[in-house]
N, C-alpha and C. Protein backbone atom coordinates (compact mmCIF):
# COMPACT_ATOMS: atom_id res chain seq x y z
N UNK A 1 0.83 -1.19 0.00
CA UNK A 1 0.00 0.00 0.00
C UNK A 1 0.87 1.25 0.00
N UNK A 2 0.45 2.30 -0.49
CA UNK A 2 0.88 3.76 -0.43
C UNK A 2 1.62 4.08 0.76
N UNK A 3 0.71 3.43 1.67
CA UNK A 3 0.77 4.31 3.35
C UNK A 3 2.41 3.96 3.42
N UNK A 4 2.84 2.91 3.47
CA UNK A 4 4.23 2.84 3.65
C UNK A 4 4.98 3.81 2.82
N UNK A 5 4.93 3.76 1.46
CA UNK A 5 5.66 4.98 0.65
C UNK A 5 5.56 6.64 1.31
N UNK A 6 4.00 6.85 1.98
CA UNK A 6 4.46 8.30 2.33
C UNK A 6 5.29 8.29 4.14
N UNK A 7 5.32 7.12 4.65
CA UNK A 7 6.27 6.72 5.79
C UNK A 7 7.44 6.75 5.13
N UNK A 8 7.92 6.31 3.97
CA UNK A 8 9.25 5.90 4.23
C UNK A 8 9.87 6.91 3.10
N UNK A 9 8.80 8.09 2.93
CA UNK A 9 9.62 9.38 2.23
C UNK A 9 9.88 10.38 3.34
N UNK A 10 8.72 10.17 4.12
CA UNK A 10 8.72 11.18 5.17
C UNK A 10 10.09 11.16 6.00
N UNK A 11 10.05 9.97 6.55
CA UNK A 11 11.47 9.49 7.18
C UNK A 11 12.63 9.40 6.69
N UNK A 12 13.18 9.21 5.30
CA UNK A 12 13.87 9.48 4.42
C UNK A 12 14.45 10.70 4.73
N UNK A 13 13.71 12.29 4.29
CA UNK A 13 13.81 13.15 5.07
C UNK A 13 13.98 13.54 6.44
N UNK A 14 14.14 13.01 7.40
CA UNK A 14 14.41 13.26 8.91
C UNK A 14 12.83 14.37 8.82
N UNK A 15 11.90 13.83 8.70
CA UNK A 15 10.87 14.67 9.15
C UNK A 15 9.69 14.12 10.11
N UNK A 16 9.03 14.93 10.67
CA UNK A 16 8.29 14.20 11.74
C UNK A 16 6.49 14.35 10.83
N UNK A 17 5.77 13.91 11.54
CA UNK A 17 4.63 14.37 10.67
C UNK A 17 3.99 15.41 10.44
N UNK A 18 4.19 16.55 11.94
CA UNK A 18 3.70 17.35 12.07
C UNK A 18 4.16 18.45 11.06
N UNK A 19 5.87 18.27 10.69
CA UNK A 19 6.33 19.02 9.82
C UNK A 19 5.74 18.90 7.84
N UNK A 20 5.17 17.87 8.36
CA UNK A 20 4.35 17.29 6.34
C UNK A 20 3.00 18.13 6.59
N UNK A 21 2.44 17.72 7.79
CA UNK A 21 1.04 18.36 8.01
C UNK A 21 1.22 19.72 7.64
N UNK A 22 2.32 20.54 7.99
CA UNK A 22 2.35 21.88 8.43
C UNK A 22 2.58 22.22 6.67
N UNK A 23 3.42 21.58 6.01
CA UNK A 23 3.06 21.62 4.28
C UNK A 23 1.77 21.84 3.30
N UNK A 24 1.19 20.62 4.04
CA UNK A 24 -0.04 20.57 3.92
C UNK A 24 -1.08 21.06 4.28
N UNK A 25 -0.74 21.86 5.44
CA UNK A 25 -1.80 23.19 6.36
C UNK A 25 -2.88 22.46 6.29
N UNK A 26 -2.48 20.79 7.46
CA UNK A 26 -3.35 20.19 7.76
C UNK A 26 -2.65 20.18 9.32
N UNK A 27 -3.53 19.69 10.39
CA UNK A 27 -3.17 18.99 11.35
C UNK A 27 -1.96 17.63 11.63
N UNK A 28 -1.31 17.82 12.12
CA UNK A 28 -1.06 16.62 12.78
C UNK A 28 -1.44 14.98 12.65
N UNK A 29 -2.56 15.41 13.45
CA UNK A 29 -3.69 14.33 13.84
C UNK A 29 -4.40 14.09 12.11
N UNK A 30 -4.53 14.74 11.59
CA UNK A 30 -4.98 14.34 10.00
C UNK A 30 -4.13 13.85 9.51
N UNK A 31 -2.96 14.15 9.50
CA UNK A 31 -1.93 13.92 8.33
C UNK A 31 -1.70 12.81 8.92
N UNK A 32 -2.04 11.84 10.17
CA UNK A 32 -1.60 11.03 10.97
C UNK A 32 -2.25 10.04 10.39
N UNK A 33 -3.61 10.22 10.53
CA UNK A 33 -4.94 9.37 10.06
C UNK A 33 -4.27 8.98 8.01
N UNK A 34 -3.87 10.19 7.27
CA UNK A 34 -3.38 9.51 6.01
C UNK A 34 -2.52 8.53 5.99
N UNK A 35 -1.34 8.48 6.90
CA UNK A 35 -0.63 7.96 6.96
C UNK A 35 -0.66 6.42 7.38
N UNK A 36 -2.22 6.25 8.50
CA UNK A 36 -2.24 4.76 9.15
C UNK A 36 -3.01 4.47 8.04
N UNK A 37 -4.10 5.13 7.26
CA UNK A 37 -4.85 4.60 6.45
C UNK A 37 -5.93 4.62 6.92
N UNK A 38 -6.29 5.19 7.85
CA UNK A 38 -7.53 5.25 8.49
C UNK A 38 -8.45 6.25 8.08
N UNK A 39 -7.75 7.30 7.39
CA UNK A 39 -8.84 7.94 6.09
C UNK A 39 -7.61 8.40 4.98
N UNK A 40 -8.58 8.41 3.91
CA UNK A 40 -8.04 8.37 2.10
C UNK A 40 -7.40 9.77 2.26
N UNK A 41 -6.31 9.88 1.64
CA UNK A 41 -5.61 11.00 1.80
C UNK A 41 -6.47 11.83 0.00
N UNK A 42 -6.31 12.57 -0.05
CA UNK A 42 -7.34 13.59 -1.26
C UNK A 42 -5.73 13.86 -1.95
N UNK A 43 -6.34 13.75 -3.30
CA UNK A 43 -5.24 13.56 -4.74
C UNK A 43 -4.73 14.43 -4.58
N UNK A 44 -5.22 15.34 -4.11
CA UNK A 44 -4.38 17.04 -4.36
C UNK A 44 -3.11 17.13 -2.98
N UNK A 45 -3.15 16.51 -2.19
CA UNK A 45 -2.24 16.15 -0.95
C UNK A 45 -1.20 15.29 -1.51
N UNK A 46 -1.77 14.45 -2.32
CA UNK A 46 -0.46 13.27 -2.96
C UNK A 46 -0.15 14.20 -4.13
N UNK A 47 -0.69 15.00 -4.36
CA UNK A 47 0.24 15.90 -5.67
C UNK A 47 0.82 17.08 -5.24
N UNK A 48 0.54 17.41 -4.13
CA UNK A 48 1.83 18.65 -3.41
C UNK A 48 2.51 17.51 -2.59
N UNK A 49 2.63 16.46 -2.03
CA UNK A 49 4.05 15.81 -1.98
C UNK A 49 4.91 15.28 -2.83
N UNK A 50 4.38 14.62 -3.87
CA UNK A 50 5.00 14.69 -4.56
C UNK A 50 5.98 15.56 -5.50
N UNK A 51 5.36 16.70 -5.02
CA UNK A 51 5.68 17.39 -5.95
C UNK A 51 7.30 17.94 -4.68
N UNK A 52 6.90 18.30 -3.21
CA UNK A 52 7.79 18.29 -2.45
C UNK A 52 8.97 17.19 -1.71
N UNK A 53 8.30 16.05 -2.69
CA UNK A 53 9.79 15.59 -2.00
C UNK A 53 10.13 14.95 -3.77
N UNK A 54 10.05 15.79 -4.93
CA UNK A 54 10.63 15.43 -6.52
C UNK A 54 9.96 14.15 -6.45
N UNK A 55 9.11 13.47 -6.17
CA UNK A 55 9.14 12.21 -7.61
C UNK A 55 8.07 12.49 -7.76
N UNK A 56 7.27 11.24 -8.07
CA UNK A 56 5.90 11.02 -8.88
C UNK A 56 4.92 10.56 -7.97
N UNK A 57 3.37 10.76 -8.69
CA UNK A 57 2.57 10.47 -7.89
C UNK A 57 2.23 9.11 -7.89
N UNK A 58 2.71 8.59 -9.44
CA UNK A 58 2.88 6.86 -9.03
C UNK A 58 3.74 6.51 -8.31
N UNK A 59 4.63 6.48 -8.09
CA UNK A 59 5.69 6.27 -7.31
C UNK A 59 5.14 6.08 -5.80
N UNK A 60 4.51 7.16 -5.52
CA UNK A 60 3.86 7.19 -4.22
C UNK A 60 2.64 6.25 -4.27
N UNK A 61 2.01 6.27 -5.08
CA UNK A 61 1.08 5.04 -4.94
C UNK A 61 1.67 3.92 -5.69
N UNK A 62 2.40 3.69 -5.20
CA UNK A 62 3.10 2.07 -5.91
C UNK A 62 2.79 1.91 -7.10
N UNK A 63 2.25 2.46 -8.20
CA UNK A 63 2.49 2.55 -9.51
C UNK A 63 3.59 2.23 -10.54
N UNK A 64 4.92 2.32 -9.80
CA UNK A 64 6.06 2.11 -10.23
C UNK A 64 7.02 2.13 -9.24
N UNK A 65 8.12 1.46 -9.15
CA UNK A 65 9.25 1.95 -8.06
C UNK A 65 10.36 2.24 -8.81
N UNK A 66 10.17 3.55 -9.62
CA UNK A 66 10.92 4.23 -9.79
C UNK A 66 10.75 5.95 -9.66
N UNK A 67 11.66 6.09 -8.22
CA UNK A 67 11.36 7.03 -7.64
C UNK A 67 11.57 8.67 -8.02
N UNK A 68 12.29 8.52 -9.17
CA UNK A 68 12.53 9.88 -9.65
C UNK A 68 10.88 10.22 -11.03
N UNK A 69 11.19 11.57 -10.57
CA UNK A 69 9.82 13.07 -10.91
C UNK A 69 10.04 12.57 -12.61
N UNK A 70 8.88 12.70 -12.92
CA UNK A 70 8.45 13.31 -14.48
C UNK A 70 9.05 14.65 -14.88
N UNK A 71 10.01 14.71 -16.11
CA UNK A 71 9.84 15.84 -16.98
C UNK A 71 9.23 16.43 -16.94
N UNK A 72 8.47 17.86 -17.40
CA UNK A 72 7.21 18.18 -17.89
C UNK A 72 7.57 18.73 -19.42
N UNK A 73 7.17 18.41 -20.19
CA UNK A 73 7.17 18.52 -21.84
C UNK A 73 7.10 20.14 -21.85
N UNK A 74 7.59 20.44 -22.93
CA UNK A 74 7.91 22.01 -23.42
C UNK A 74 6.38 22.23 -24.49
């Protein structure tokens, strides 16, 4: 599942959750709940992390494990 990928980017980074929440100008306690899986994190949350820690939004949803960002075409 996902939930591990946004654990093991977060931590990757030496970050705690409250510091992703505070990205996300969510709570704590929310960003907590995305993380156990205990509620669906909203696409637009997996597309500003992604976008903050460079890779992809497949990547983060196990789509691929290859962790480096998309180009964006000219």
């Amino acid at each position: 599942m996902y939930l591990k990928r946004l654990k093991d980017l977060r931590e990757d980074k030496d970050l705690r959750q409250r510091e992703v929440a505070s990205i996300l100008n969510i709570t704590r306690q929310q960003y907590g709940l995305y993380e156990t899986g205990k509620r669906d994190i909203p696409a637009e949350f997996i597309k500003s992390l992604a976008i903050f820690y460079q890779t992809s939004t497949d990547y983060i949803l196990e789509l691929t494990n290859n962790i480096h960002s998309y180009t964006k075409s000219k």
